[in-house]
Protein backbone atom coordinates (compact mmCIF):
# COMPACT_ATOMS: atom_id res chain seq x y z
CA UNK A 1 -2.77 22.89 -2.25
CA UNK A 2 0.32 21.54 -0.40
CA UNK A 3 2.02 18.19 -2.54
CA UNK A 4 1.50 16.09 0.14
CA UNK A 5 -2.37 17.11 -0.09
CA UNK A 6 -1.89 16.49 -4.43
CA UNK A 7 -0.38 12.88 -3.73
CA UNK A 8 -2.95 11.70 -1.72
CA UNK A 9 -5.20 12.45 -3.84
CA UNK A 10 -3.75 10.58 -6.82
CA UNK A 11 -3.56 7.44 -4.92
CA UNK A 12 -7.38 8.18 -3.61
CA UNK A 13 -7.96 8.29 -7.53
CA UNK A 14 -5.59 4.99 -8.35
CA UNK A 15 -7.49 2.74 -5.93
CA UNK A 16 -10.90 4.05 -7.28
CA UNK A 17 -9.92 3.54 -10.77
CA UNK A 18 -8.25 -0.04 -9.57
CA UNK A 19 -12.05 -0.71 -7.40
CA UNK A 20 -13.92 0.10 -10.82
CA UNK A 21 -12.06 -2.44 -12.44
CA UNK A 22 -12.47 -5.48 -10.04
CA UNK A 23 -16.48 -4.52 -10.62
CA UNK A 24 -16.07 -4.71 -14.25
CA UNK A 25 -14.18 -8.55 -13.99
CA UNK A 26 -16.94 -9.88 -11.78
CA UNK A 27 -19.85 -8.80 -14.41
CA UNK A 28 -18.05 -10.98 -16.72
């Protein structure tokens, strides 16, 4: 896998980890 193809995935993972989050402060 080409670095460009690694970075994009890390920022694919950020935003889902950031998504999961938001969820979790609206069940409060």
């Amino acid at each position: 896998m080409s670095e460009e193809e690694e970075e994009e995935e890390e920022e694919e993972e950020e935003e889902e980890e950031e998504e999961e989050e938001e969820e979790e402060r609206c069940d409060d």
